[in-house]
PDB file of N, CA and C in Angstrom:
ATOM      1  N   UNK A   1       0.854  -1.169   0.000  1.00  0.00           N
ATOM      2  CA  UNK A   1       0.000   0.000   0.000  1.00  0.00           C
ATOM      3  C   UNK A   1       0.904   1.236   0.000  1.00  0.00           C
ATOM      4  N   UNK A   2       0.688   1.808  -1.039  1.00  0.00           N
ATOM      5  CA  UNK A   2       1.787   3.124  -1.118  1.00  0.00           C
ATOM      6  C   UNK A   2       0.808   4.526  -0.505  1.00  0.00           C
ATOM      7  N   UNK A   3      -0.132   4.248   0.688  1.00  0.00           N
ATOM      8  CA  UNK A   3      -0.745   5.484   0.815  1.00  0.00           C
ATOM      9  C   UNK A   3      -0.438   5.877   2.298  1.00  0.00           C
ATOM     10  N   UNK A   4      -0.242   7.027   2.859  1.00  0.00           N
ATOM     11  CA  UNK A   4       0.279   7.006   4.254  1.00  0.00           C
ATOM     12  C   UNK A   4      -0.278   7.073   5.067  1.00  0.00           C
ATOM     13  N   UNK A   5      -0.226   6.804   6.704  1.00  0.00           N
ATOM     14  CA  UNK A   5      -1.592   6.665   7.912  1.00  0.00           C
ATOM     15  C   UNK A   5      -2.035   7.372   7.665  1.00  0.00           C
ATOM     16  N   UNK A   6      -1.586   8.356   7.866  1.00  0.00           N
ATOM     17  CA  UNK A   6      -2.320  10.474   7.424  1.00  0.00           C
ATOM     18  C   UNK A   6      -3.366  10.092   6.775  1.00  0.00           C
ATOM     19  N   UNK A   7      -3.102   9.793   4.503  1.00  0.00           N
ATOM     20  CA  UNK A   7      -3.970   9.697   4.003  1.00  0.00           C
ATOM     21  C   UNK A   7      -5.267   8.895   3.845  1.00  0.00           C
ATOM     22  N   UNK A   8      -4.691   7.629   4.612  1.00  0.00           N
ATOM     23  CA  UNK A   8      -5.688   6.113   5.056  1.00  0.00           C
ATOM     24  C   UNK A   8      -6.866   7.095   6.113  1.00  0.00           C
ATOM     25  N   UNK A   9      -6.668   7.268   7.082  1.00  0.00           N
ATOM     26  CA  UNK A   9      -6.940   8.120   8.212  1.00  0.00           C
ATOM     27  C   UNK A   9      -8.023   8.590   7.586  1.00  0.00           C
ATOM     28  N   UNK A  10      -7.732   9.739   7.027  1.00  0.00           N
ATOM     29  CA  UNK A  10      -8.607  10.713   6.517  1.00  0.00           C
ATOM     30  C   UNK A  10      -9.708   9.967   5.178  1.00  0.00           C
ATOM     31  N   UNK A  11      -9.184   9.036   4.870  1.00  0.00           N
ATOM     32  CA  UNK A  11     -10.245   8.437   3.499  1.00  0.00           C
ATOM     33  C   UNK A  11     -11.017   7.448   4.440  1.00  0.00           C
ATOM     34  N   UNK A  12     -10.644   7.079   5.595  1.00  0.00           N
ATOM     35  CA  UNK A  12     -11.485   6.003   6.280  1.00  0.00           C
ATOM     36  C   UNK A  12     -12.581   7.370   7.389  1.00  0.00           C
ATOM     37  N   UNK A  13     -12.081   7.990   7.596  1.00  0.00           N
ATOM     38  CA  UNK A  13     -13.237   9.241   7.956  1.00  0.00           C
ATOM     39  C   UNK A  13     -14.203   9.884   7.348  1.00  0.00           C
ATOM     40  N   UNK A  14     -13.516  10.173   5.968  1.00  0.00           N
ATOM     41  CA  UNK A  14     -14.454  10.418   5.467  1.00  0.00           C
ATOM     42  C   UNK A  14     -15.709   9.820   4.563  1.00  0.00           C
ATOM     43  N   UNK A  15     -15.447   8.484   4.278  1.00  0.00           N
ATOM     44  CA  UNK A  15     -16.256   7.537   4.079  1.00  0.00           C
ATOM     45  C   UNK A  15     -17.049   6.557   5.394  1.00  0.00           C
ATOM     46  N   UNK A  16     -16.776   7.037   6.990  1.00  0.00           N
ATOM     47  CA  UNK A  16     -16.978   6.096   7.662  1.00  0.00           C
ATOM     48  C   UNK A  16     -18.743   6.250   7.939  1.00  0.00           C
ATOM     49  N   UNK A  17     -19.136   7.474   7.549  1.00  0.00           N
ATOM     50  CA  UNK A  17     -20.391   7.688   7.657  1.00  0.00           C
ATOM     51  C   UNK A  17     -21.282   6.419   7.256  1.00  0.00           C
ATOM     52  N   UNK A  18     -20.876   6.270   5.760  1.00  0.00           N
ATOM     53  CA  UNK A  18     -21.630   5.219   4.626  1.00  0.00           C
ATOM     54  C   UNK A  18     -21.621   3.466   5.293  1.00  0.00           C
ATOM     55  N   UNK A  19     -19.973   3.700   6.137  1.00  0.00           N
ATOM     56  CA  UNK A  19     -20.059   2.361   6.596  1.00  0.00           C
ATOM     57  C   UNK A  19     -20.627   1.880   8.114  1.00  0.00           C
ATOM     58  N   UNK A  20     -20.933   3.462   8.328  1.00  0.00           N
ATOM     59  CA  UNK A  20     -21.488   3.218   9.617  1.00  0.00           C
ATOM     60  C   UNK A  20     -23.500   2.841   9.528  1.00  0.00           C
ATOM     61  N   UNK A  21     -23.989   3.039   8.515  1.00  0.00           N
ATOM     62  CA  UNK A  21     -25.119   2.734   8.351  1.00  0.00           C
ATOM     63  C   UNK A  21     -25.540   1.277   9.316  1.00  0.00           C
ATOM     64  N   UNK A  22     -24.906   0.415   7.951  1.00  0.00           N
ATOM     65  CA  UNK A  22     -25.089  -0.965   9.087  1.00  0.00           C
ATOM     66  C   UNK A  22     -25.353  -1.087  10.220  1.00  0.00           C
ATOM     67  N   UNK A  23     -24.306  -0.786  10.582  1.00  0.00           N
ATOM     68  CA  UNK A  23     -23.973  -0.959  12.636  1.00  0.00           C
ATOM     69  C   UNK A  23     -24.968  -0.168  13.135  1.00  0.00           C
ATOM     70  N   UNK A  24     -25.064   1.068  12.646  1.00  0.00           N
ATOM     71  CA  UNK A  24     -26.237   2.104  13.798  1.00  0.00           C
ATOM     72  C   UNK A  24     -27.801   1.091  13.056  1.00  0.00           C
ATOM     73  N   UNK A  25     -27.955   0.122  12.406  1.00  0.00           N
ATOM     74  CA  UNK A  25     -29.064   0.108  12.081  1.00  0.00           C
ATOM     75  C   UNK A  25     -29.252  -1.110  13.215  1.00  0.00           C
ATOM     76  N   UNK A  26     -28.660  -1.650  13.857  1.00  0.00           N
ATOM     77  CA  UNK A  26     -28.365  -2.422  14.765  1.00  0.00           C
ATOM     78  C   UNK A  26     -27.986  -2.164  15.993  1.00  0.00           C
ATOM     79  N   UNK A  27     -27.964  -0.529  16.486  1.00  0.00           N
ATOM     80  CA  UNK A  27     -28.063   0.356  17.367  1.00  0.00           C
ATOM     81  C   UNK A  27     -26.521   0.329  18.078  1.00  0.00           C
ATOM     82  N   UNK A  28     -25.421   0.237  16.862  1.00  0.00           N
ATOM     83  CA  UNK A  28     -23.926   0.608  17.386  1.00  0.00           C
ATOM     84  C   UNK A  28     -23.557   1.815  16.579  1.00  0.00           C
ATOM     85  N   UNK A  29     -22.242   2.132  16.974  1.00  0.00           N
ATOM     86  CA  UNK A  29     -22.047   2.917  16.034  1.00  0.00           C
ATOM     87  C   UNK A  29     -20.217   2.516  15.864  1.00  0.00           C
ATOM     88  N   UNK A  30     -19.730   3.188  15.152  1.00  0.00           N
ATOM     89  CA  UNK A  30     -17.732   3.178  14.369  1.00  0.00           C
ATOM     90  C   UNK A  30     -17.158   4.189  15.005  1.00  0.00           C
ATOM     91  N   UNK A  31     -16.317   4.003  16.232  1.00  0.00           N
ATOM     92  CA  UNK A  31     -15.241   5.073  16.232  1.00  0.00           C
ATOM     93  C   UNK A  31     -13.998   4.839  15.827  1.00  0.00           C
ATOM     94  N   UNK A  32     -13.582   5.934  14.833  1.00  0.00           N
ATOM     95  CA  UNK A  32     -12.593   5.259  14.289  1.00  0.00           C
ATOM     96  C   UNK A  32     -11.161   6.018  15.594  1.00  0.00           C
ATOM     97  N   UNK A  33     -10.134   5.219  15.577  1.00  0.00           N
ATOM     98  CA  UNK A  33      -9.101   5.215  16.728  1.00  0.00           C
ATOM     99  C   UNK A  33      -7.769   5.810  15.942  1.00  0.00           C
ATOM    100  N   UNK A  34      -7.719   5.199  14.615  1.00  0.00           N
ATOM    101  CA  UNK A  34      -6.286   5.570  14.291  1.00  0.00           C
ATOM    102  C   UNK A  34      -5.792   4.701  13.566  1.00  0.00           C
ATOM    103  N   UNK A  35      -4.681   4.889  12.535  1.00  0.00           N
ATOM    104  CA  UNK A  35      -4.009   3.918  11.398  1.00  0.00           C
ATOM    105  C   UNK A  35      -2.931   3.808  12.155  1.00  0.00           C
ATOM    106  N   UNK A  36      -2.154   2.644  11.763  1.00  0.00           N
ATOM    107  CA  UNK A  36      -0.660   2.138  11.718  1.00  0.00           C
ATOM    108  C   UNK A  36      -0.266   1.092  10.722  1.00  0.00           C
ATOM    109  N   UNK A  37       0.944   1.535  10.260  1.00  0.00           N
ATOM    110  CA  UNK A  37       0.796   0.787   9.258  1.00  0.00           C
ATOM    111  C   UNK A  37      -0.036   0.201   8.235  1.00  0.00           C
ATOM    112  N   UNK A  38      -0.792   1.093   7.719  1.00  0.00           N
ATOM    113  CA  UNK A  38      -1.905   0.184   7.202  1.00  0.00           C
ATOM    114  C   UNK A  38      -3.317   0.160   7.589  1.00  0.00           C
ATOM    115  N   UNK A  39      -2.417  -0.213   8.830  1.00  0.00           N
ATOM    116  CA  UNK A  39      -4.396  -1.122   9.504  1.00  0.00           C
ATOM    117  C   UNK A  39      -4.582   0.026  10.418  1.00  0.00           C
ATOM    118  N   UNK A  40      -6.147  -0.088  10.008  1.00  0.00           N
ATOM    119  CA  UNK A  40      -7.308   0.564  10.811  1.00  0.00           C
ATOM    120  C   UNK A  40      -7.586   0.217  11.688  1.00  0.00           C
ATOM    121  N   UNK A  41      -8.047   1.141  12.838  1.00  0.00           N
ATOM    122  CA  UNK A  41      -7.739   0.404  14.424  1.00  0.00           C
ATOM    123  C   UNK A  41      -8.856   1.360  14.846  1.00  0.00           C
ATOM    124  N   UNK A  42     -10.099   0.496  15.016  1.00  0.00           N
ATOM    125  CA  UNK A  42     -11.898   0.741  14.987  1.00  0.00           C
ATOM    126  C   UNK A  42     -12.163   0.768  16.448  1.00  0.00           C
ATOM    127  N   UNK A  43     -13.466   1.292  16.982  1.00  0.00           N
ATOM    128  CA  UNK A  43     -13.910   0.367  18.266  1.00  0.00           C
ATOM    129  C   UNK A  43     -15.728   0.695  17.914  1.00  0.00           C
ATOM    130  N   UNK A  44     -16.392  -0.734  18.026  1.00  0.00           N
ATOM    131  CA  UNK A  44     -17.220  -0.676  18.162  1.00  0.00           C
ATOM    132  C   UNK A  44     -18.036  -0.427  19.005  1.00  0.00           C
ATOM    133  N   UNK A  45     -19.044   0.480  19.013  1.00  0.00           N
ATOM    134  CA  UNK A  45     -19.660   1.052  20.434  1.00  0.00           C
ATOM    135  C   UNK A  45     -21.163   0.761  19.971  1.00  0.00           C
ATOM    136  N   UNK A  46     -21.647   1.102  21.294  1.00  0.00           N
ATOM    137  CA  UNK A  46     -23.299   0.760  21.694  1.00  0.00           C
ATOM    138  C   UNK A  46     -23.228  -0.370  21.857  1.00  0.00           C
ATOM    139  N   UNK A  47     -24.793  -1.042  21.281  1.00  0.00           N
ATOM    140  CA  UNK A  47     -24.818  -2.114  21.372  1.00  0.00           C
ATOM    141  C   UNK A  47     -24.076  -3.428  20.641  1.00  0.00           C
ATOM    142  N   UNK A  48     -23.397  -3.030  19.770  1.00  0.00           N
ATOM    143  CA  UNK A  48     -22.157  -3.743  18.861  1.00  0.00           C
ATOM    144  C   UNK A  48     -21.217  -4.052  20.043  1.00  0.00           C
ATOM    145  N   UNK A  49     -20.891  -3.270  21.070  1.00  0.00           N
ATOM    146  CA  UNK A  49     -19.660  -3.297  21.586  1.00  0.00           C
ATOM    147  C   UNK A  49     -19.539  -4.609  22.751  1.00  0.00           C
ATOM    148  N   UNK A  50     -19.119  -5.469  22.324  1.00  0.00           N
ATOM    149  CA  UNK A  50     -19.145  -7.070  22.662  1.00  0.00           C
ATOM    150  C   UNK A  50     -20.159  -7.770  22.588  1.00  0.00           C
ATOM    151  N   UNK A  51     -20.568  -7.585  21.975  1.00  0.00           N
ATOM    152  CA  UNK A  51     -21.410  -8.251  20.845  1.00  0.00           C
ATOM    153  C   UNK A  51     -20.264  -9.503  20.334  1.00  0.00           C
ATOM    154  N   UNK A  52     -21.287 -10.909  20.424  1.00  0.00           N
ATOM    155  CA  UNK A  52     -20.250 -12.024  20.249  1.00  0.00           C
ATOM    156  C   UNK A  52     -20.237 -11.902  18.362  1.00  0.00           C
ATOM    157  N   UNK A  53     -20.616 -10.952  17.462  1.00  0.00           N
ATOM    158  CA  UNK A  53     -21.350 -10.842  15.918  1.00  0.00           C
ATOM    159  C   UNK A  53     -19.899  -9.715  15.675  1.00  0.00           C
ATOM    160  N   UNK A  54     -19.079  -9.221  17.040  1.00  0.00           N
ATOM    161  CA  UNK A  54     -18.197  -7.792  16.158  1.00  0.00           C
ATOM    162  C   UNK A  54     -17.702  -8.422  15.377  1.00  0.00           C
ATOM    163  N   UNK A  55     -16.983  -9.411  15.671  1.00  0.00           N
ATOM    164  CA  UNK A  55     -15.468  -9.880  14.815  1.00  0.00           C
ATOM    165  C   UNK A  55     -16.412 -10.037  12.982  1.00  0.00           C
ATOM    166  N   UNK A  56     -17.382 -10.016  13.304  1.00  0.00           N
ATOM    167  CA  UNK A  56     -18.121 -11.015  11.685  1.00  0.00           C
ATOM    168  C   UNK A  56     -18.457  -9.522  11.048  1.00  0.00           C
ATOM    169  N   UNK A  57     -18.991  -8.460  12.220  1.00  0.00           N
ATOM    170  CA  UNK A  57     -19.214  -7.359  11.743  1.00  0.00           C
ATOM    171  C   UNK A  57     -17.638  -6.533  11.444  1.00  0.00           C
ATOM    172  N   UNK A  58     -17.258  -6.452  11.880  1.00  0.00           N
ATOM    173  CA  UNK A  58     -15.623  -5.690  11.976  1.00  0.00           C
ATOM    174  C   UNK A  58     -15.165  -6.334  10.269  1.00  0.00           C
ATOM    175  N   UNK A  59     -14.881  -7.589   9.996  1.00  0.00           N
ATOM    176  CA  UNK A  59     -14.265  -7.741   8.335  1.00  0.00           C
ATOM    177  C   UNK A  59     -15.257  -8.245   7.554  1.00  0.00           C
ATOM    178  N   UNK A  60     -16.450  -8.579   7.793  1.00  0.00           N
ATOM    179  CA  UNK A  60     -17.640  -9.000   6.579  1.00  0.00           C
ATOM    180  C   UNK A  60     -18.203  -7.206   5.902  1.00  0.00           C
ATOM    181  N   UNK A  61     -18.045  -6.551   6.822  1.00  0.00           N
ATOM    182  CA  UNK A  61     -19.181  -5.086   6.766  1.00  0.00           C
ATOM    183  C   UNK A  61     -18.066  -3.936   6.963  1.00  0.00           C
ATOM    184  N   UNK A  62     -17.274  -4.315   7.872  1.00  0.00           N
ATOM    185  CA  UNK A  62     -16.667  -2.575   8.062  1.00  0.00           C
ATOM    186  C   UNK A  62     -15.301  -3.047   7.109  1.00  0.00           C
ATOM    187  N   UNK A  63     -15.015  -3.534   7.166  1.00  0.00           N
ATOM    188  CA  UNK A  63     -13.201  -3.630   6.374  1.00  0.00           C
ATOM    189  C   UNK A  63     -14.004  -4.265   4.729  1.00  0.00           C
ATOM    190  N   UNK A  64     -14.668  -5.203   4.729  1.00  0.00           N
ATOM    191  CA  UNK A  64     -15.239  -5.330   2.926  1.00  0.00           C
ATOM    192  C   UNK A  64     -15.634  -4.058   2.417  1.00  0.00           C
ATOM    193  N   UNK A  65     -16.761  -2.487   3.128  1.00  0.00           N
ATOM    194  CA  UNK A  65     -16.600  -1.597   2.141  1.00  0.00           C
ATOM    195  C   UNK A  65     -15.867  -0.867   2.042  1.00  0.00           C
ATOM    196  N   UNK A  66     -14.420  -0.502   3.549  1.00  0.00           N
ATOM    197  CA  UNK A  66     -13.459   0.431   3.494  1.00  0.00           C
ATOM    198  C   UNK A  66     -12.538  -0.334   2.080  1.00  0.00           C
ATOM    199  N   UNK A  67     -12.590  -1.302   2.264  1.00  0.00           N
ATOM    200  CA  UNK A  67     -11.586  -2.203   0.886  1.00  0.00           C
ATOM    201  C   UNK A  67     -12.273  -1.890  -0.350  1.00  0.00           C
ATOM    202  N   UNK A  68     -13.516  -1.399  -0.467  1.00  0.00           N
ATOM    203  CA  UNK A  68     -14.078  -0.948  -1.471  1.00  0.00           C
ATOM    204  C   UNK A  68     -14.230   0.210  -2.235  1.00  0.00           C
ATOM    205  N   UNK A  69     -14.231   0.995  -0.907  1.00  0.00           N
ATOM    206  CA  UNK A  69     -14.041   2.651  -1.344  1.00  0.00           C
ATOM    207  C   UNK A  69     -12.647   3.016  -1.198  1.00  0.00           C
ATOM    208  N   UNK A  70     -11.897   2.439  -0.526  1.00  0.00           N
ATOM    209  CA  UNK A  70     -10.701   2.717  -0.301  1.00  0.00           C
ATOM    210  C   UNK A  70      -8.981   1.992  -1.188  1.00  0.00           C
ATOM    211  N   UNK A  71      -9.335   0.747  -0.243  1.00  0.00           N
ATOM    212  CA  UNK A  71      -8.079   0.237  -1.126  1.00  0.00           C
ATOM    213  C   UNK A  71      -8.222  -1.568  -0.582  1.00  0.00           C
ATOM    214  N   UNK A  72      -8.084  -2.216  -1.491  1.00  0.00           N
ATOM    215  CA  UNK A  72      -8.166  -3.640  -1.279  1.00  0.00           C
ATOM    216  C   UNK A  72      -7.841  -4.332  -0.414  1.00  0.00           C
ATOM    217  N   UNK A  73      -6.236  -4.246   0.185  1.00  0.00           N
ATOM    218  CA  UNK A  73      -5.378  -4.717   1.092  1.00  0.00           C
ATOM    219  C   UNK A  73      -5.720  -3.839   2.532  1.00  0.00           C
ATOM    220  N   UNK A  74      -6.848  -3.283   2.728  1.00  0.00           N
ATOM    221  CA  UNK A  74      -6.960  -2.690   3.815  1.00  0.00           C
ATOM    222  C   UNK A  74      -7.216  -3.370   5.317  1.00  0.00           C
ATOM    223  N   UNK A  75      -6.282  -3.163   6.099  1.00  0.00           N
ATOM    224  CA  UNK A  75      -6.885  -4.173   7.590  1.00  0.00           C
ATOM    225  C   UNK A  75      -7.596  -3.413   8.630  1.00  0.00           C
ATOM    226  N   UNK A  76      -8.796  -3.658   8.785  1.00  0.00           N
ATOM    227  CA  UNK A  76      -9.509  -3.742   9.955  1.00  0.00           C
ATOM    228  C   UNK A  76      -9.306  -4.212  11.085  1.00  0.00           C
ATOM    229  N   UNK A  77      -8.997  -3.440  12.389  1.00  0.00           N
ATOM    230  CA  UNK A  77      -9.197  -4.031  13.565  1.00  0.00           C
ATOM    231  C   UNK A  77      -9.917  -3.309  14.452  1.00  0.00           C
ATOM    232  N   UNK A  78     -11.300  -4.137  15.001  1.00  0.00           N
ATOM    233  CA  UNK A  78     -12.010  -3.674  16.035  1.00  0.00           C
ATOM    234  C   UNK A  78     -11.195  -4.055  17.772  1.00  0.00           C
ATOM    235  N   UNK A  79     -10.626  -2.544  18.281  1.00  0.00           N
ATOM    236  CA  UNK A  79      -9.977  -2.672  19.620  1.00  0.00           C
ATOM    237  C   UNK A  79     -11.277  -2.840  20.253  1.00  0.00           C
ATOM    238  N   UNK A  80     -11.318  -4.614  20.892  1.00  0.00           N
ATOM    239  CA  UNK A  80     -11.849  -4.960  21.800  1.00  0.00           C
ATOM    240  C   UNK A  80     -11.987  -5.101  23.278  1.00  0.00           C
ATOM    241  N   UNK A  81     -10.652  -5.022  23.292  1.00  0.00           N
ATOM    242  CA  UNK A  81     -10.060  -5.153  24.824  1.00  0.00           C
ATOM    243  C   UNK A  81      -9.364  -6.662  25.018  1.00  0.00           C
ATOM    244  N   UNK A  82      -9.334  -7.389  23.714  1.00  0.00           N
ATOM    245  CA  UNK A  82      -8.373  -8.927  23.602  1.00  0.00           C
ATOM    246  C   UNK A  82      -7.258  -8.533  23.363  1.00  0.00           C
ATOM    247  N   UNK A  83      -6.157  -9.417  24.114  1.00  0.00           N
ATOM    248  CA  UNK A  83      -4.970  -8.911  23.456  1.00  0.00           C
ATOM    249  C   UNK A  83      -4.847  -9.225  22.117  1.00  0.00           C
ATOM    250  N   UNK A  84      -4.922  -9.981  21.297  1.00  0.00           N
ATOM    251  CA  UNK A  84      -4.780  -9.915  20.038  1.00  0.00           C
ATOM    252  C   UNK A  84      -5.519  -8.502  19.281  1.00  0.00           C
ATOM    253  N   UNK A  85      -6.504  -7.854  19.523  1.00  0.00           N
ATOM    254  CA  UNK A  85      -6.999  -6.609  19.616  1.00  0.00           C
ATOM    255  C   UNK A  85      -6.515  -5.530  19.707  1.00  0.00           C
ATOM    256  N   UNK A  86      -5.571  -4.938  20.244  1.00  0.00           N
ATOM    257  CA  UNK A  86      -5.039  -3.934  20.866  1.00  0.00           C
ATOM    258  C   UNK A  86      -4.404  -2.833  20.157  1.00  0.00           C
ATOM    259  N   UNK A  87      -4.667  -1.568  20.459  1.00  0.00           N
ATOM    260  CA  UNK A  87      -4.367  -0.346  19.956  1.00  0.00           C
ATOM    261  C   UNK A  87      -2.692  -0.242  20.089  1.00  0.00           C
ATOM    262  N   UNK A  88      -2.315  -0.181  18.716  1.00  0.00           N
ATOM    263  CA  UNK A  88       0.103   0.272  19.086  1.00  0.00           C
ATOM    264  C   UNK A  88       0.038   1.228  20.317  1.00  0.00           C
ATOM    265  N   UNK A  89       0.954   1.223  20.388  1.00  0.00           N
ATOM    266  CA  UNK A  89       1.368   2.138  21.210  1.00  0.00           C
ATOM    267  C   UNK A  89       1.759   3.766  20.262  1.00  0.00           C
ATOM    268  N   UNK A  90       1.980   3.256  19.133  1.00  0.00           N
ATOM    269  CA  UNK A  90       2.102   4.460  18.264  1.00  0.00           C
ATOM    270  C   UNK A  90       1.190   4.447  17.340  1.00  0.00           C
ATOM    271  N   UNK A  91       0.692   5.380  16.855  1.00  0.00           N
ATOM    272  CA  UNK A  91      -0.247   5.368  15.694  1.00  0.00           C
ATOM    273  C   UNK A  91      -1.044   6.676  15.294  1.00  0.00           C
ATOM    274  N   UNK A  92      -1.624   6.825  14.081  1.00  0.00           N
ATOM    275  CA  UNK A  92      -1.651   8.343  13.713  1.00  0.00           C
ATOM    276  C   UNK A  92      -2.971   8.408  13.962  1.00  0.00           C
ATOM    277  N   UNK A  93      -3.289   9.402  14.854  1.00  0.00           N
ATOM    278  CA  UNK A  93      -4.831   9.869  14.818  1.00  0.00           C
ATOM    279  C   UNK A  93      -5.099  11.273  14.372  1.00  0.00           C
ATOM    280  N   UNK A  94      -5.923  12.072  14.023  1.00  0.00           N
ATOM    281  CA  UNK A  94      -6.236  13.582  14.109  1.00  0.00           C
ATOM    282  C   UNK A  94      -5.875  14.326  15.261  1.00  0.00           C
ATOM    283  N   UNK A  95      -5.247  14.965  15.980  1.00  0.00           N
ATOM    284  CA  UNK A  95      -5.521  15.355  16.991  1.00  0.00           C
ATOM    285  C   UNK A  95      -6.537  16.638  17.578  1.00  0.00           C
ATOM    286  N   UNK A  96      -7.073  17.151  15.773  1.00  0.00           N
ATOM    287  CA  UNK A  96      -8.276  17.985  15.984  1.00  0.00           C
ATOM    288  C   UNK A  96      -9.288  16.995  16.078  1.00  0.00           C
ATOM    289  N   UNK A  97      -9.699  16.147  15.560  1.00  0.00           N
ATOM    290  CA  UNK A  97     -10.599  15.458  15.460  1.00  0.00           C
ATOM    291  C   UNK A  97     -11.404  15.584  17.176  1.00  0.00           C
ATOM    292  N   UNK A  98     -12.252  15.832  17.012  1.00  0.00           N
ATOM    293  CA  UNK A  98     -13.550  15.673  18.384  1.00  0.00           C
ATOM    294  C   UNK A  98     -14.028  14.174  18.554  1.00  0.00           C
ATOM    295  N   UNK A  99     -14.867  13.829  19.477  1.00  0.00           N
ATOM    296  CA  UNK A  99     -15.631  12.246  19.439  1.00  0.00           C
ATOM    297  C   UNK A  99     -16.425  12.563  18.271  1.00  0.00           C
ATOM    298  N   UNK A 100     -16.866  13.749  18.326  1.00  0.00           N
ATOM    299  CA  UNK A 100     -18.764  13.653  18.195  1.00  0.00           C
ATOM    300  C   UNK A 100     -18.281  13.813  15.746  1.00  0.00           C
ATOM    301  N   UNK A 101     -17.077  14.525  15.610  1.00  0.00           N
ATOM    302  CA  UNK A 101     -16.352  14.062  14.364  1.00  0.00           C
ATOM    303  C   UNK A 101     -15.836  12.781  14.190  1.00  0.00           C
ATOM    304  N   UNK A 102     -15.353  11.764  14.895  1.00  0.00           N
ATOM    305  CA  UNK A 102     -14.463  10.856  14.963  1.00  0.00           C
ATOM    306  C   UNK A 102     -16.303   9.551  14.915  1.00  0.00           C
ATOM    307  N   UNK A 103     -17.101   9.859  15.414  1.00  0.00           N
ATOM    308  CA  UNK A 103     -18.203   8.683  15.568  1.00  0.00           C
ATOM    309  C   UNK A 103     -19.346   9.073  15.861  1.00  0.00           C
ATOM    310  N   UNK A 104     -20.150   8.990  14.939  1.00  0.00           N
ATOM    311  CA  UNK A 104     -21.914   9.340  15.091  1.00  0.00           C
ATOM    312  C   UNK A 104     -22.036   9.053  16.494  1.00  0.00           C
ATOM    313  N   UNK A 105     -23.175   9.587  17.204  1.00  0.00           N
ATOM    314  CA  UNK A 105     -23.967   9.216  18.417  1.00  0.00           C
ATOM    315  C   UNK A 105     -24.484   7.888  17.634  1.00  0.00           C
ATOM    316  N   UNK A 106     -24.496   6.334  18.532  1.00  0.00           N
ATOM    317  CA  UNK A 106     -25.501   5.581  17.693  1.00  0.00           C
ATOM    318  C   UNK A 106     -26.528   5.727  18.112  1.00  0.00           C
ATOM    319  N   UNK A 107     -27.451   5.203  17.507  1.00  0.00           N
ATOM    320  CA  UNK A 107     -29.208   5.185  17.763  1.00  0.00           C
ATOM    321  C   UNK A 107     -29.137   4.255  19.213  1.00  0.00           C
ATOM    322  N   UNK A 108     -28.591   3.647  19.725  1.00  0.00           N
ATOM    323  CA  UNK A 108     -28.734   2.927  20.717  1.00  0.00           C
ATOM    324  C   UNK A 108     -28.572   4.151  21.896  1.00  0.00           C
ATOM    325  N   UNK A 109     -27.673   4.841  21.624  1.00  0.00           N
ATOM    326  CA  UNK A 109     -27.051   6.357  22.534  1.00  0.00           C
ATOM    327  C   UNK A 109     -28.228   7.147  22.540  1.00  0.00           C
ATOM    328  N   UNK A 110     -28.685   7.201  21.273  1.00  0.00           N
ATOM    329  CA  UNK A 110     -30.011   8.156  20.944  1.00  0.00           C
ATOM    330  C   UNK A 110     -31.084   8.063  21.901  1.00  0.00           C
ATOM    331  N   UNK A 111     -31.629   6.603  21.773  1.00  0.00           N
ATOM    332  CA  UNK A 111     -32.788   5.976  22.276  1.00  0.00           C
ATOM    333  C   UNK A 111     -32.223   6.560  24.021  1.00  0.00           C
ATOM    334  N   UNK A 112     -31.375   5.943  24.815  1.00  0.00           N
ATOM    335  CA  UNK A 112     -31.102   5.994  25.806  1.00  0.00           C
ATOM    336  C   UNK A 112     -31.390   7.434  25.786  1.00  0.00           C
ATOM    337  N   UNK A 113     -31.004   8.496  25.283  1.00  0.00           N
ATOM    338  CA  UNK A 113     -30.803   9.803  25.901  1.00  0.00           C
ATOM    339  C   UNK A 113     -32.536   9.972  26.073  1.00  0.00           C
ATOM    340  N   UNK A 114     -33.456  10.007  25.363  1.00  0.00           N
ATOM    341  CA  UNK A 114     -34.713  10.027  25.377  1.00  0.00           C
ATOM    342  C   UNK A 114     -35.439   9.625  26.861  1.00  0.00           C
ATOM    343  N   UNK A 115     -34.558   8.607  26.852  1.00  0.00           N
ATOM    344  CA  UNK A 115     -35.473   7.750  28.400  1.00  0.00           C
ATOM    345  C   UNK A 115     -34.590   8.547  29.493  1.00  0.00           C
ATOM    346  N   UNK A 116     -33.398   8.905  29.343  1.00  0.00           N
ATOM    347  CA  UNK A 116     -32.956   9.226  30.911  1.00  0.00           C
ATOM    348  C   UNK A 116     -33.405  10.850  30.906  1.00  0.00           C
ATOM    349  N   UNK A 117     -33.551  11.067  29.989  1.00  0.00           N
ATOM    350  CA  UNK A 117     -34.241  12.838  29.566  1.00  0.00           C
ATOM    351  C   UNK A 117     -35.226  12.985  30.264  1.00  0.00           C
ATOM    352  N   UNK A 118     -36.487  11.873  29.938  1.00  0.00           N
ATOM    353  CA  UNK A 118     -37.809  11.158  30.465  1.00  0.00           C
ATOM    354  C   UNK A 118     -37.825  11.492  31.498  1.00  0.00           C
ATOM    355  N   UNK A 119     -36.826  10.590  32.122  1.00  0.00           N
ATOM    356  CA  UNK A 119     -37.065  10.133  33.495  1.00  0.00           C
ATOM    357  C   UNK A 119     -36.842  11.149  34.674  1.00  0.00           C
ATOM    358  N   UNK A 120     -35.855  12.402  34.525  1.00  0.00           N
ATOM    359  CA  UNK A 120     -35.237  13.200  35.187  1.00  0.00           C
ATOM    360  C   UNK A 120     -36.888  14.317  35.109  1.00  0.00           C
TER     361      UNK A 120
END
């Protein structure tokens, strides 16, 4: 892959909207964490987030359309909290980047805010 974290980074942001459909339709949502080398280094949140379905969701859905819009050889990893999982110790993120830029609220976040809104 001749493209650099920087540019990976920024093409997996700005397409992550399209790939986040899926997941929020299933009430998670994509934060993306940061490139190294290559690989994309995800965390799935809401209700996705250990979910025994991430690993199937993480390279069937999120790494098949970043490999689509992006670049073929692209690696996906959802930081789970397994060690085989795990965020480098180095790796390029935005450091402007915000949460609320970096990962939709999911609909699972949504729903919740409604009821504790409710309830107060």
């Amino acid at each position: 892959m001749t493209f650099s974290d920087k540019d990976i980074y920024e093409a997996v942001k700005h397409h992550l909207p399209a790939v986040n459909e899926y997941v929020e339709s299933h009430g998670g949502a994509i934060r993306l964490l940061g490139v190294k080398d290559g690989t994309v280094y995800i965390e799935l949140t809401g209700t996705c987030h250990g979910c025994a379905m991430s690993l199937m969701t993480t390279k069937m859905v999120v790494q098949k359309k970043l490999r689509e819009l992006i670049h073929p050889e692209l690696v996906v990893v959802n930081v789970d909290g397994t060690p085989e999982n795990t965020l480098p110790e180095t790796y390029y993120f935005d450091e402007n980047d915000t949460e609320e830029e970096v990962a939709e609220t999911s609909l699972w976040d949504k729903v919740k805010g409604i009821f504790v809104k409710g309830a107060q």
